[in-house]
PDB file of N, CA and C in Angstrom:
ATOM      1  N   UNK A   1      77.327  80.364  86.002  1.00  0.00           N
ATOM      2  CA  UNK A   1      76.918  81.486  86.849  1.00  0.00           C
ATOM      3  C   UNK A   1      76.170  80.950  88.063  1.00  0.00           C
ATOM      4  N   UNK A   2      76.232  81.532  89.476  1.00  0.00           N
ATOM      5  CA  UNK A   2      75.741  80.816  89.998  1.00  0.00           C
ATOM      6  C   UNK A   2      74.078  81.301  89.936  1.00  0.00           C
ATOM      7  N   UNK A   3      73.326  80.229  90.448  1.00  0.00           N
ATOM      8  CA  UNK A   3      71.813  80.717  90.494  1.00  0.00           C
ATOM      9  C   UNK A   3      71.745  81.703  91.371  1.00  0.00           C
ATOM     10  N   UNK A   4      72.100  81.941  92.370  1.00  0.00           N
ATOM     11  CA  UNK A   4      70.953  82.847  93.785  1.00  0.00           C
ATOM     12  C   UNK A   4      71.393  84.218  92.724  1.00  0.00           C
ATOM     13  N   UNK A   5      72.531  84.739  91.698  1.00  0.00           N
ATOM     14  CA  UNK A   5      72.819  85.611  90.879  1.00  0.00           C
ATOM     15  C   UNK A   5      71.926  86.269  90.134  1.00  0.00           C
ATOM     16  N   UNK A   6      71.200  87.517  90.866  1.00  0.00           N
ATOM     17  CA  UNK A   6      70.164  88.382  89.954  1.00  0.00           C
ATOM     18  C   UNK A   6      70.476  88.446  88.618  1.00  0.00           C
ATOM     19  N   UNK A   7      69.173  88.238  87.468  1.00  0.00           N
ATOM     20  CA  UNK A   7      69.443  88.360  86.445  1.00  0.00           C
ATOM     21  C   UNK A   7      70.140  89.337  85.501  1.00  0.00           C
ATOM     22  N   UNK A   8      69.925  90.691  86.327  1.00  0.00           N
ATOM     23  CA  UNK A   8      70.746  92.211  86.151  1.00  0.00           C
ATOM     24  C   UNK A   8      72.627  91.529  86.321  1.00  0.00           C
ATOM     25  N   UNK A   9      72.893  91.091  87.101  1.00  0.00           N
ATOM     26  CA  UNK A   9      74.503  90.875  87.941  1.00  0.00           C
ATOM     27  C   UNK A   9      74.548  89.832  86.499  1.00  0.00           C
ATOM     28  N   UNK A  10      73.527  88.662  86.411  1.00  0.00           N
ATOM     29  CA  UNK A  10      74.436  87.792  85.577  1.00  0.00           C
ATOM     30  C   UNK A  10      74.930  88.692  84.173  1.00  0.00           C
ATOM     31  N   UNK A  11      73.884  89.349  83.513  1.00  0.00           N
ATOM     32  CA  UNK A  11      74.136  89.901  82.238  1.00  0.00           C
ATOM     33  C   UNK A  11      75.392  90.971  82.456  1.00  0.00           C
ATOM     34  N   UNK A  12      75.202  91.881  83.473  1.00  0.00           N
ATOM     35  CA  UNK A  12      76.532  92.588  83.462  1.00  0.00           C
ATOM     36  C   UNK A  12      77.744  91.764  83.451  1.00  0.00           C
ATOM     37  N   UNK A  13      77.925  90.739  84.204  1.00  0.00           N
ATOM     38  CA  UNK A  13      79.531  89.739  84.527  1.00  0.00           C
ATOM     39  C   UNK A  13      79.504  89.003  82.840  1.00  0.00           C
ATOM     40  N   UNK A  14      78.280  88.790  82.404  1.00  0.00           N
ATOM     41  CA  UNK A  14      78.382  88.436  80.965  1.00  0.00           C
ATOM     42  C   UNK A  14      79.403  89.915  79.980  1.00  0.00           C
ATOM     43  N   UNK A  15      78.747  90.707  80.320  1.00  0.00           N
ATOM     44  CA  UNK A  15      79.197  91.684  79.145  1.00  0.00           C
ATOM     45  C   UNK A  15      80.535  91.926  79.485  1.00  0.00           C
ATOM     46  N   UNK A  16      80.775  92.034  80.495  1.00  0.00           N
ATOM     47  CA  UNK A  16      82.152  92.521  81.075  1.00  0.00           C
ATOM     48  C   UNK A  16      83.268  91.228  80.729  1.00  0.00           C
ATOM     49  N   UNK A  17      82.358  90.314  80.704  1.00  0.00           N
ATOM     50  CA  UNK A  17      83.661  88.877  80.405  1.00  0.00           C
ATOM     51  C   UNK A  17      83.632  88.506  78.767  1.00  0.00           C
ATOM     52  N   UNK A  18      83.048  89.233  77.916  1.00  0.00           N
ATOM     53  CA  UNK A  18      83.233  89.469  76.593  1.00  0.00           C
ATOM     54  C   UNK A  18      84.844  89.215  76.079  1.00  0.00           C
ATOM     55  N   UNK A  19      84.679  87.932  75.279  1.00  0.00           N
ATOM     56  CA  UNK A  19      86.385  87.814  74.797  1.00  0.00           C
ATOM     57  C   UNK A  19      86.571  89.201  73.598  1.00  0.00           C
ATOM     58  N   UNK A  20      86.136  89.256  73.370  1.00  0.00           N
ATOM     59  CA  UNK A  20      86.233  89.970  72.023  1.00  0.00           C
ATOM     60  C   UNK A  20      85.841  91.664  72.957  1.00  0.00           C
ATOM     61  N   UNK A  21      87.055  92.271  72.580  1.00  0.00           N
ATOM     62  CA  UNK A  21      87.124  93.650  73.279  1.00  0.00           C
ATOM     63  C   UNK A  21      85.879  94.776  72.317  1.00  0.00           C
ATOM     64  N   UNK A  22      86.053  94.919  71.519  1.00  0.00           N
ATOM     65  CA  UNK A  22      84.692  95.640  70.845  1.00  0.00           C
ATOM     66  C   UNK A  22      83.425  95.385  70.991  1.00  0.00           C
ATOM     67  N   UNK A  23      83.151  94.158  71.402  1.00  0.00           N
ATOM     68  CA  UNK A  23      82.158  93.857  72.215  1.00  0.00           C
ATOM     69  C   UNK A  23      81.693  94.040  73.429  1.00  0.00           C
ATOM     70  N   UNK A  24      82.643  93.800  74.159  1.00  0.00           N
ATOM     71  CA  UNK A  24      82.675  94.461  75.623  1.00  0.00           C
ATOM     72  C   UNK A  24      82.423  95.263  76.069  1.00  0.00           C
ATOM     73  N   UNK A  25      80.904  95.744  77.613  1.00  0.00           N
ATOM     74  CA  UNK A  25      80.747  97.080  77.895  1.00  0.00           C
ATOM     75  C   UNK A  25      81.861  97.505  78.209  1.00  0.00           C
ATOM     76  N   UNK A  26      81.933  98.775  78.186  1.00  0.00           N
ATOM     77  CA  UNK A  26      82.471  99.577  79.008  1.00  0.00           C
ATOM     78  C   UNK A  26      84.085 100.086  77.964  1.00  0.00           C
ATOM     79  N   UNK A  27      83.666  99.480  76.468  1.00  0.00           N
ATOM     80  CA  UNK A  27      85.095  99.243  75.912  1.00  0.00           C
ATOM     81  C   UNK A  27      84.615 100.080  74.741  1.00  0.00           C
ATOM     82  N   UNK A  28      82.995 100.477  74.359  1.00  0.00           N
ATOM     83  CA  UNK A  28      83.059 101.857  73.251  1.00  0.00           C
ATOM     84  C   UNK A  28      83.259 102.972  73.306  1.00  0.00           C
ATOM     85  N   UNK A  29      83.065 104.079  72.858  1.00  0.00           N
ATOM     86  CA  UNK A  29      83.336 105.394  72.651  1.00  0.00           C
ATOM     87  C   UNK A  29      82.979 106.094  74.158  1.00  0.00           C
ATOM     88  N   UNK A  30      81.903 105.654  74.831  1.00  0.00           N
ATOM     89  CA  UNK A  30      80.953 105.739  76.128  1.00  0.00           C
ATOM     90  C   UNK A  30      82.205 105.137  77.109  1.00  0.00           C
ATOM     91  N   UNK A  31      83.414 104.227  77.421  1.00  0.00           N
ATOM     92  CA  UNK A  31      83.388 103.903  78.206  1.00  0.00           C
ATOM     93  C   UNK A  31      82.725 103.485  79.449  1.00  0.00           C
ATOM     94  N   UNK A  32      83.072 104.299  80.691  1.00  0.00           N
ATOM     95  CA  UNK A  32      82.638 103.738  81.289  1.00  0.00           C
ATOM     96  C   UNK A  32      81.045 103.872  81.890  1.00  0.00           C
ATOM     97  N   UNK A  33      80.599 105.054  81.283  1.00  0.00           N
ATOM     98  CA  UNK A  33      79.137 105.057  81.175  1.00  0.00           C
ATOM     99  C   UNK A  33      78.423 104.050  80.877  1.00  0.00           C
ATOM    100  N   UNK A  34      78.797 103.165  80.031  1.00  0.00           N
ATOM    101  CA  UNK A  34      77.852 101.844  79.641  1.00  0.00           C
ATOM    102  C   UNK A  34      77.758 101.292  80.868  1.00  0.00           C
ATOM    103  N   UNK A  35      78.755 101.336  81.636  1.00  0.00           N
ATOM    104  CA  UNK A  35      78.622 100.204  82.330  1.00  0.00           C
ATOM    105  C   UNK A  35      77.675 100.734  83.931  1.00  0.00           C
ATOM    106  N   UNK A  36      78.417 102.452  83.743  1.00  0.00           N
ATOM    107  CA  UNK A  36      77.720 103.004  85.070  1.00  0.00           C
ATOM    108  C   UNK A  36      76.094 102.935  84.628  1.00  0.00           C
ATOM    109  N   UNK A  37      75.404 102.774  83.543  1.00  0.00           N
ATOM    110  CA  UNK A  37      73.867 103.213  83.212  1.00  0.00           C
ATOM    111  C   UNK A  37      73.404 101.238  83.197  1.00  0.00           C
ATOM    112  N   UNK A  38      74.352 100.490  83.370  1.00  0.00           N
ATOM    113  CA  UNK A  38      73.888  98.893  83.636  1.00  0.00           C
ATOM    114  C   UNK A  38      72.447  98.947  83.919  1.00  0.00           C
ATOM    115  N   UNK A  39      71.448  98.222  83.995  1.00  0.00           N
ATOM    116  CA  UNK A  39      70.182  97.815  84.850  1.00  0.00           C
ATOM    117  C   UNK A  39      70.901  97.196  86.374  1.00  0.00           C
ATOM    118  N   UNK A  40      72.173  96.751  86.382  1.00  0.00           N
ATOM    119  CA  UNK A  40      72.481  96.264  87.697  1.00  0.00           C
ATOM    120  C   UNK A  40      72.611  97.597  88.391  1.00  0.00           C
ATOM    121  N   UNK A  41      72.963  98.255  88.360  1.00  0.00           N
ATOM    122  CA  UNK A  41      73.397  99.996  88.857  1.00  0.00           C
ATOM    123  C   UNK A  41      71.947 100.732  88.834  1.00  0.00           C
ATOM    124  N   UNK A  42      70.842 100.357  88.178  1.00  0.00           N
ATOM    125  CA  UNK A  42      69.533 101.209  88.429  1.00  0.00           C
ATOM    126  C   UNK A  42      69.433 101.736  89.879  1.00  0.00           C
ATOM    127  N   UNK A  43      69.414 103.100  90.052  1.00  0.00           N
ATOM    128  CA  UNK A  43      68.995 103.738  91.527  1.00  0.00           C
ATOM    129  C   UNK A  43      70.042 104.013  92.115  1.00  0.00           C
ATOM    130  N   UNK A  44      71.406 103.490  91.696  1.00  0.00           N
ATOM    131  CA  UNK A  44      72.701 103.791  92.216  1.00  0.00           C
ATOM    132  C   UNK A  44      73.005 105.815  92.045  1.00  0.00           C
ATOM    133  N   UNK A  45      73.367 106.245  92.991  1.00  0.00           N
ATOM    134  CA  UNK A  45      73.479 107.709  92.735  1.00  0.00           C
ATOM    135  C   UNK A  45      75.278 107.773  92.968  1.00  0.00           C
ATOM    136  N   UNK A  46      75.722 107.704  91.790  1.00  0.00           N
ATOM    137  CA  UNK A  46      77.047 107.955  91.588  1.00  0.00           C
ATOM    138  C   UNK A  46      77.842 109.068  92.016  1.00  0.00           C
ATOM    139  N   UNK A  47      77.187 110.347  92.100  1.00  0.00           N
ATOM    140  CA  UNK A  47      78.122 111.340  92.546  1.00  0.00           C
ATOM    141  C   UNK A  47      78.031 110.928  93.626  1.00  0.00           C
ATOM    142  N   UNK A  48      76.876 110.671  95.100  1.00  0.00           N
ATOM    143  CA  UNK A  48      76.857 110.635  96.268  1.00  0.00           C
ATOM    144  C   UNK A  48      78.266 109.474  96.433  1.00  0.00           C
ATOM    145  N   UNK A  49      78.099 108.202  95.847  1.00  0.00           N
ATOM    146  CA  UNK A  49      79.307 107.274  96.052  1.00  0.00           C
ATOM    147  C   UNK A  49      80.255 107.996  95.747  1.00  0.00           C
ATOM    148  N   UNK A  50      80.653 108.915  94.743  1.00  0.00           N
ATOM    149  CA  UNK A  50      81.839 109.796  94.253  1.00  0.00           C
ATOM    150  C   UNK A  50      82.570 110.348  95.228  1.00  0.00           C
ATOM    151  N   UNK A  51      81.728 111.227  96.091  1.00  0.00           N
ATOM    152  CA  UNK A  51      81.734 111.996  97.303  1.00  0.00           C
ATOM    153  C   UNK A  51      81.696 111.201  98.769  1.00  0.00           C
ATOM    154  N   UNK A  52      81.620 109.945  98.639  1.00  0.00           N
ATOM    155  CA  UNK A  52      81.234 109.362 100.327  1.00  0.00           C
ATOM    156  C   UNK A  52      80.450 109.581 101.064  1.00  0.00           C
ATOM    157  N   UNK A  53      79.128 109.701 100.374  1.00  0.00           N
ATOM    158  CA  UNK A  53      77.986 109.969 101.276  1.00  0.00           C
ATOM    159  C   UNK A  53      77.123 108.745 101.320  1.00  0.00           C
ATOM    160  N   UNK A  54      77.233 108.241 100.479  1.00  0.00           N
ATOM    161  CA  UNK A  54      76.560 106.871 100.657  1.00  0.00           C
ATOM    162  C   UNK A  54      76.710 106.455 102.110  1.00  0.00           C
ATOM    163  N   UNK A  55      75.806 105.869 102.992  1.00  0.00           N
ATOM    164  CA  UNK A  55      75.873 104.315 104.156  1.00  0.00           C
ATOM    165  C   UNK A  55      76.124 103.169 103.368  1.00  0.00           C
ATOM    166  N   UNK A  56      77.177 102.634 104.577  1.00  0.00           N
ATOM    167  CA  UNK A  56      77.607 101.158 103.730  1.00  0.00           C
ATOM    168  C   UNK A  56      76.236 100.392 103.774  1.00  0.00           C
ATOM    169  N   UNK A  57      76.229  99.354 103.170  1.00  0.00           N
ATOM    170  CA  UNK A  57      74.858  98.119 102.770  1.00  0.00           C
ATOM    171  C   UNK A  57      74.714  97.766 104.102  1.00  0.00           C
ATOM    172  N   UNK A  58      74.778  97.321 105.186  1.00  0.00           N
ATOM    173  CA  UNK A  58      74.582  97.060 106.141  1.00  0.00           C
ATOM    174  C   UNK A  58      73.413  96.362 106.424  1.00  0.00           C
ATOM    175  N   UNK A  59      72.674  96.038 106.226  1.00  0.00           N
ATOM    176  CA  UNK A  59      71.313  95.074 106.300  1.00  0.00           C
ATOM    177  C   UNK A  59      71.852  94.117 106.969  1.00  0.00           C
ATOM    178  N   UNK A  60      71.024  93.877 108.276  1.00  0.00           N
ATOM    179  CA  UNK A  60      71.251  92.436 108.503  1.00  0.00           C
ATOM    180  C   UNK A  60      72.654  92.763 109.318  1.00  0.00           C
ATOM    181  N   UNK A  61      73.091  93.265 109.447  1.00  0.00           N
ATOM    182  CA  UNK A  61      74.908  92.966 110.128  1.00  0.00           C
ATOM    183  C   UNK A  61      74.496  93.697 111.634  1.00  0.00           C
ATOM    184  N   UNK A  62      74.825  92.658 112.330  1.00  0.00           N
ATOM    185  CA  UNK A  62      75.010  92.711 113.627  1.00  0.00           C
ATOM    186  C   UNK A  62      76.157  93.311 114.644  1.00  0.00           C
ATOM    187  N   UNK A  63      77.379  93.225 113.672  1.00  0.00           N
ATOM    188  CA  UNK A  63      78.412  93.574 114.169  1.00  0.00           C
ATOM    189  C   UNK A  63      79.000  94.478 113.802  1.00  0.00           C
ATOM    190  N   UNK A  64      79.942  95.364 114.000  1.00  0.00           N
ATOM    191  CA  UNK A  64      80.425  96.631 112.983  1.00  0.00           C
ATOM    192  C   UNK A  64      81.835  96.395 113.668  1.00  0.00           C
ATOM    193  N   UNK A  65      82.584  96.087 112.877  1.00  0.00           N
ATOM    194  CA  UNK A  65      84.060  96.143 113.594  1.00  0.00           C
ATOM    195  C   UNK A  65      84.465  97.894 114.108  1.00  0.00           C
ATOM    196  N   UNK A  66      85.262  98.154 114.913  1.00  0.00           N
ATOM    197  CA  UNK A  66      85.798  99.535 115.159  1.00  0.00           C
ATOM    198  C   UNK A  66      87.544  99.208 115.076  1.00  0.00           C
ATOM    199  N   UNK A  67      87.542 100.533 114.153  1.00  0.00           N
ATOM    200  CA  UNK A  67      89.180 100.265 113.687  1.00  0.00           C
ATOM    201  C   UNK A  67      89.483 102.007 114.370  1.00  0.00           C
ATOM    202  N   UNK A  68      90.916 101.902 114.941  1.00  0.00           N
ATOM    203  CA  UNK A  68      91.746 103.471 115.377  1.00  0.00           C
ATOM    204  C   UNK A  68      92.206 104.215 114.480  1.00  0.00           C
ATOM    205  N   UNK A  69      92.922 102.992 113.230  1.00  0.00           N
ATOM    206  CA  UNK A  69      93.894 103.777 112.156  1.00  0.00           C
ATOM    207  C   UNK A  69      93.586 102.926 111.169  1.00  0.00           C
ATOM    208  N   UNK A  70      94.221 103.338 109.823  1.00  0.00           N
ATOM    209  CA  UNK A  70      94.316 102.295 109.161  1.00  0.00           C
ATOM    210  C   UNK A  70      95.145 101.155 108.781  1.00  0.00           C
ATOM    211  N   UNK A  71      96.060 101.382 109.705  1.00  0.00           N
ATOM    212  CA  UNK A  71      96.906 100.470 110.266  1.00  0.00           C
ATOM    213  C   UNK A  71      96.725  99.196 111.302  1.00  0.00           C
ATOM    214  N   UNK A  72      95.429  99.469 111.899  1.00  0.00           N
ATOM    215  CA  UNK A  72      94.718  98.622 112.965  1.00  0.00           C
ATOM    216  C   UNK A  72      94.497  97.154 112.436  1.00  0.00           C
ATOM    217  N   UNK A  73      94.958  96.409 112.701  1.00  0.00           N
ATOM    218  CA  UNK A  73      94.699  94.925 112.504  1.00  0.00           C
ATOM    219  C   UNK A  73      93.915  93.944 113.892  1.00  0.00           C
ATOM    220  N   UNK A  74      93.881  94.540 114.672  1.00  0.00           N
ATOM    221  CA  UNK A  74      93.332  94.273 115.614  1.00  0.00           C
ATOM    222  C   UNK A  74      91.943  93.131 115.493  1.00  0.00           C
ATOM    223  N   UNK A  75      91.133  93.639 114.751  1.00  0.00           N
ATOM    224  CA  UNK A  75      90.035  92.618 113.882  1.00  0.00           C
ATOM    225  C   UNK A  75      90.657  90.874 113.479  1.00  0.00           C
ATOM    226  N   UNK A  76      91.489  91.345 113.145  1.00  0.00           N
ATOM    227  CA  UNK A  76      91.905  89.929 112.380  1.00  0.00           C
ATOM    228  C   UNK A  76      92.588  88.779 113.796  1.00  0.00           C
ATOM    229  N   UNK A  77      92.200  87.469 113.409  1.00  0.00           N
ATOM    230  CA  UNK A  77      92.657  86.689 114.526  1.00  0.00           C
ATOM    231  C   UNK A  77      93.681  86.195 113.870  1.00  0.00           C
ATOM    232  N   UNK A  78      94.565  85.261 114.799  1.00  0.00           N
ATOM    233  CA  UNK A  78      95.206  84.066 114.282  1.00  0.00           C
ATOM    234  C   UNK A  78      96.690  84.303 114.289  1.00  0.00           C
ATOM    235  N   UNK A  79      97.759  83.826 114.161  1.00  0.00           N
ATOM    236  CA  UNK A  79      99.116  84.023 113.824  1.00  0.00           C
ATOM    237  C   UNK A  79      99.865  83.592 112.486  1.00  0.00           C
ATOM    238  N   UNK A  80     100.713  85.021 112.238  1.00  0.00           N
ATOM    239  CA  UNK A  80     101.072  84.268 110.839  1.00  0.00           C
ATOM    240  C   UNK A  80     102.282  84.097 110.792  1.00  0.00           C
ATOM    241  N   UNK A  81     103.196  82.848 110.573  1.00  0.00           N
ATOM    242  CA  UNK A  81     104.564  83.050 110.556  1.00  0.00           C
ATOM    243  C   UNK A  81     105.774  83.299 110.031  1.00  0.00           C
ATOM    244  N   UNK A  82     106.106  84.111 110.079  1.00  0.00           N
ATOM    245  CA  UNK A  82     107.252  84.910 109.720  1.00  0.00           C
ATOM    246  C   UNK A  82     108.336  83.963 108.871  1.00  0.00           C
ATOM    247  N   UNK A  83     108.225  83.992 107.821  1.00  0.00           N
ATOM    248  CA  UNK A  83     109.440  82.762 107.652  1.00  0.00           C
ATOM    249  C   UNK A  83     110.135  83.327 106.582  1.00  0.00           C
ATOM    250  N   UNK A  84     111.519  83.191 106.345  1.00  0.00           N
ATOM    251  CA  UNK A  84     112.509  83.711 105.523  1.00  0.00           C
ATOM    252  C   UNK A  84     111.879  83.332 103.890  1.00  0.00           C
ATOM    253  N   UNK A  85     111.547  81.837 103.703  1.00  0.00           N
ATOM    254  CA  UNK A  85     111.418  80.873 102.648  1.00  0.00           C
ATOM    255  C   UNK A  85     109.602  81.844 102.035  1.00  0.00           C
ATOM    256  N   UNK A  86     108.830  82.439 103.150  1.00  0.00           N
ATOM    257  CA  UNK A  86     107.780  82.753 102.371  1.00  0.00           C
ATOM    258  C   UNK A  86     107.829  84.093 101.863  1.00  0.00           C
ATOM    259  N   UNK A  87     108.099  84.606 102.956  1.00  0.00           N
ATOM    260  CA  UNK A  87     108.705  86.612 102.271  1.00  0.00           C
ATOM    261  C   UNK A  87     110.182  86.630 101.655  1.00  0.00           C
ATOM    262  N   UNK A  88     110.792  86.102 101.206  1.00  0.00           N
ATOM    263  CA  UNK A  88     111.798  85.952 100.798  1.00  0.00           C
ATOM    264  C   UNK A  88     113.024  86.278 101.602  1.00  0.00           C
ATOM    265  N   UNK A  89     114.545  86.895 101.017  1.00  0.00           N
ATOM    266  CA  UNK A  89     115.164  87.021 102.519  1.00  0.00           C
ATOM    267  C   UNK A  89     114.658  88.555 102.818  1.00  0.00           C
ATOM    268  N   UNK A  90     115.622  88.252 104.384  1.00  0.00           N
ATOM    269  CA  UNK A  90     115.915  89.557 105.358  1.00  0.00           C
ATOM    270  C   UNK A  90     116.411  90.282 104.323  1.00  0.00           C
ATOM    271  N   UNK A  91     116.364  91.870 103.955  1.00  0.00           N
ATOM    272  CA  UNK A  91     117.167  92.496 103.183  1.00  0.00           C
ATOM    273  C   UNK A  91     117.520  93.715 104.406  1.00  0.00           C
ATOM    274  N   UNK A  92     119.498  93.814 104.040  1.00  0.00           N
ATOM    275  CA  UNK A  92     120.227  94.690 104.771  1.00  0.00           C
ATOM    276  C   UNK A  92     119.924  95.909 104.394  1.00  0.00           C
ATOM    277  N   UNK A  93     119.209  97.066 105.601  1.00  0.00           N
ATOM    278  CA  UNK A  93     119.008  98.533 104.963  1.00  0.00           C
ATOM    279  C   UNK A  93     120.837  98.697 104.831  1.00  0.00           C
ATOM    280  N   UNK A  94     121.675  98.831 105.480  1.00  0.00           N
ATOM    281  CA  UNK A  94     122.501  99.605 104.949  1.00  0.00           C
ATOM    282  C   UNK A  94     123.295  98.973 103.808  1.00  0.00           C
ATOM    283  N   UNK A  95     123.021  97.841 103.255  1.00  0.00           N
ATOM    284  CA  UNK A  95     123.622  97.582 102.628  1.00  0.00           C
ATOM    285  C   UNK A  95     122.796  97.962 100.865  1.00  0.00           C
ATOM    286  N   UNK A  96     121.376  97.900 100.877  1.00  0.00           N
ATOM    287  CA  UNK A  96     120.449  98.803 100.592  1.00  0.00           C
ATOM    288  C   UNK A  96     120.441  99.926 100.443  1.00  0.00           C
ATOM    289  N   UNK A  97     120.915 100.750 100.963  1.00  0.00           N
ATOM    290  CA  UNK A  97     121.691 102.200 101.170  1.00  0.00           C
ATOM    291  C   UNK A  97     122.830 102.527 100.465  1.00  0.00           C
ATOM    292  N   UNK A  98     123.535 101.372 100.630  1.00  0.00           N
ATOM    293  CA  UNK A  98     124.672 101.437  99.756  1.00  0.00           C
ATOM    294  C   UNK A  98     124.938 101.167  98.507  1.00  0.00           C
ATOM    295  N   UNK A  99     124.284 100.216  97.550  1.00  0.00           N
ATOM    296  CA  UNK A  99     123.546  99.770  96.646  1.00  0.00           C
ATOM    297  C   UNK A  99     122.833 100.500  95.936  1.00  0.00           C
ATOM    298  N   UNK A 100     121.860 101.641  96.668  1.00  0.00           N
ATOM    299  CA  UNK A 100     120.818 102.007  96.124  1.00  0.00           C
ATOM    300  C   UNK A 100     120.754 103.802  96.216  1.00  0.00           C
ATOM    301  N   UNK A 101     121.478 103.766  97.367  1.00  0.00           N
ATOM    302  CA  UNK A 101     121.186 105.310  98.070  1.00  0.00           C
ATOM    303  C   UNK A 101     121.017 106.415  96.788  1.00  0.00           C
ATOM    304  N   UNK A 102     121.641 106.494  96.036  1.00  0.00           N
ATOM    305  CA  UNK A 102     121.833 106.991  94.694  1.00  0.00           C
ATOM    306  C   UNK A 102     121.070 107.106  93.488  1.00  0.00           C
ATOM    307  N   UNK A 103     120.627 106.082  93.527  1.00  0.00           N
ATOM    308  CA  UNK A 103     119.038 105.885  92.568  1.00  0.00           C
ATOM    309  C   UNK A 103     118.703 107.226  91.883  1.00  0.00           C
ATOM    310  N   UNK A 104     118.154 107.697  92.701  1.00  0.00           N
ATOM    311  CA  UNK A 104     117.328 109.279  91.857  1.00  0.00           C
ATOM    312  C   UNK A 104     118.328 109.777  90.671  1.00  0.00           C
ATOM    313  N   UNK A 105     120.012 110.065  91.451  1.00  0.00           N
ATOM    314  CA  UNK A 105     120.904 110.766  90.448  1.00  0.00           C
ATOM    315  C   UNK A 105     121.155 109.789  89.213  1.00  0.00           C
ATOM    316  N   UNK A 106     121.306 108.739  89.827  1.00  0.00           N
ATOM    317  CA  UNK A 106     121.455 107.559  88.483  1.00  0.00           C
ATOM    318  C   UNK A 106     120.337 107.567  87.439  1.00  0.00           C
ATOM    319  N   UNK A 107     118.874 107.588  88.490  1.00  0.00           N
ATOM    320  CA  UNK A 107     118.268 107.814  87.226  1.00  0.00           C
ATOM    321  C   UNK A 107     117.935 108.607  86.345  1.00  0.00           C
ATOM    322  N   UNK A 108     118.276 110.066  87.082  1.00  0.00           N
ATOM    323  CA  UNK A 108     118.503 111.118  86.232  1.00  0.00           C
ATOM    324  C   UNK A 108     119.503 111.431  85.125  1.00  0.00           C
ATOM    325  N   UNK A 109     120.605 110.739  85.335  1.00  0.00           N
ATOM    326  CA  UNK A 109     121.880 110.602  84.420  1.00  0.00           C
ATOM    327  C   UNK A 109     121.256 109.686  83.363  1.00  0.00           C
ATOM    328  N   UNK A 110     120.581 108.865  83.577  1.00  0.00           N
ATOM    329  CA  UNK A 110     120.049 107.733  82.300  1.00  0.00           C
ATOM    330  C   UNK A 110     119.057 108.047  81.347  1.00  0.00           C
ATOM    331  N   UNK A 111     118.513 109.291  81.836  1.00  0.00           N
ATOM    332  CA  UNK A 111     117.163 109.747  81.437  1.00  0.00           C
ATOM    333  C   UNK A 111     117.991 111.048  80.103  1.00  0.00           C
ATOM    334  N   UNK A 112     119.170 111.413  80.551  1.00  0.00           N
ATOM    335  CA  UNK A 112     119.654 112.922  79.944  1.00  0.00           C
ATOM    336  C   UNK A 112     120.581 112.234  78.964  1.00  0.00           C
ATOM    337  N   UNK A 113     120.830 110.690  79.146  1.00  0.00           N
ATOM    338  CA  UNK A 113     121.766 109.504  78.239  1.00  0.00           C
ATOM    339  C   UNK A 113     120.966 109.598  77.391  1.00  0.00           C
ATOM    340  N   UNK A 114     119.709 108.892  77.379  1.00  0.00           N
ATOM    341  CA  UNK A 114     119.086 108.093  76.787  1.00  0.00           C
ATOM    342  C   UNK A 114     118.531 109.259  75.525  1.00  0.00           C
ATOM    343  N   UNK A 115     118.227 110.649  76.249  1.00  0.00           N
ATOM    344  CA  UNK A 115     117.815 111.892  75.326  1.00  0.00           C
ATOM    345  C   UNK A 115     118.806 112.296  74.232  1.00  0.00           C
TER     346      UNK A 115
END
């Protein structure tokens, strides 16, 4: 574990990394309450996070990125390259279309087979 790791954080990443599942928070009758009532979570107000009212942690941050959409990549630097060998191949929509266009009825026919 590393040291600068509050003693609350180490014991929770302990319980949670429990080999043995009956042991494990968050794995009795309580789910996930055990884990929301942690001492690491003390003062945490869960419905407000539920709802999005919380402010992010922000301490200390100087910068705040501004995004348009959530599609905006704009933030990120650098180039990445496109290569057949890492995304695997080009795939043909119409040939994709042709192959596939059908799907739903097929899988509906397999579903009324299989019954």
């Amino acid at each position: 574990m590393p040291r600068h790791l509050e003693p609350q954080g180490r014991d929770l990443i302990k319980k949670l990394l429990t080999k043995e599942r009956a042991g494990r928070i968050g794995s009795s009758k309580n789910g996930a309450e055990d884990i929301k009532k942690h001492k690491w979570y003390r003062g945490l107000n869960w419905a407000a996070l539920y709802n999005k009212q919380l402010a992010p942690p922000l301490e200390g941050t100087t910068y705040m990125p501004s995004i348009d959409n959530h599609f905006d990549v704009s933030n990120f630097t650098g180039t990445y390259p496109v290569s057949a060998e890492e995304n695997g191949p080009t795939l043909d929509m119409d040939k994709d279309v042709t192959l596939f266009g059908n799907w739903d009825h097929l899988s509906s026919e397999g579903q009324l087979k299989a019954k």
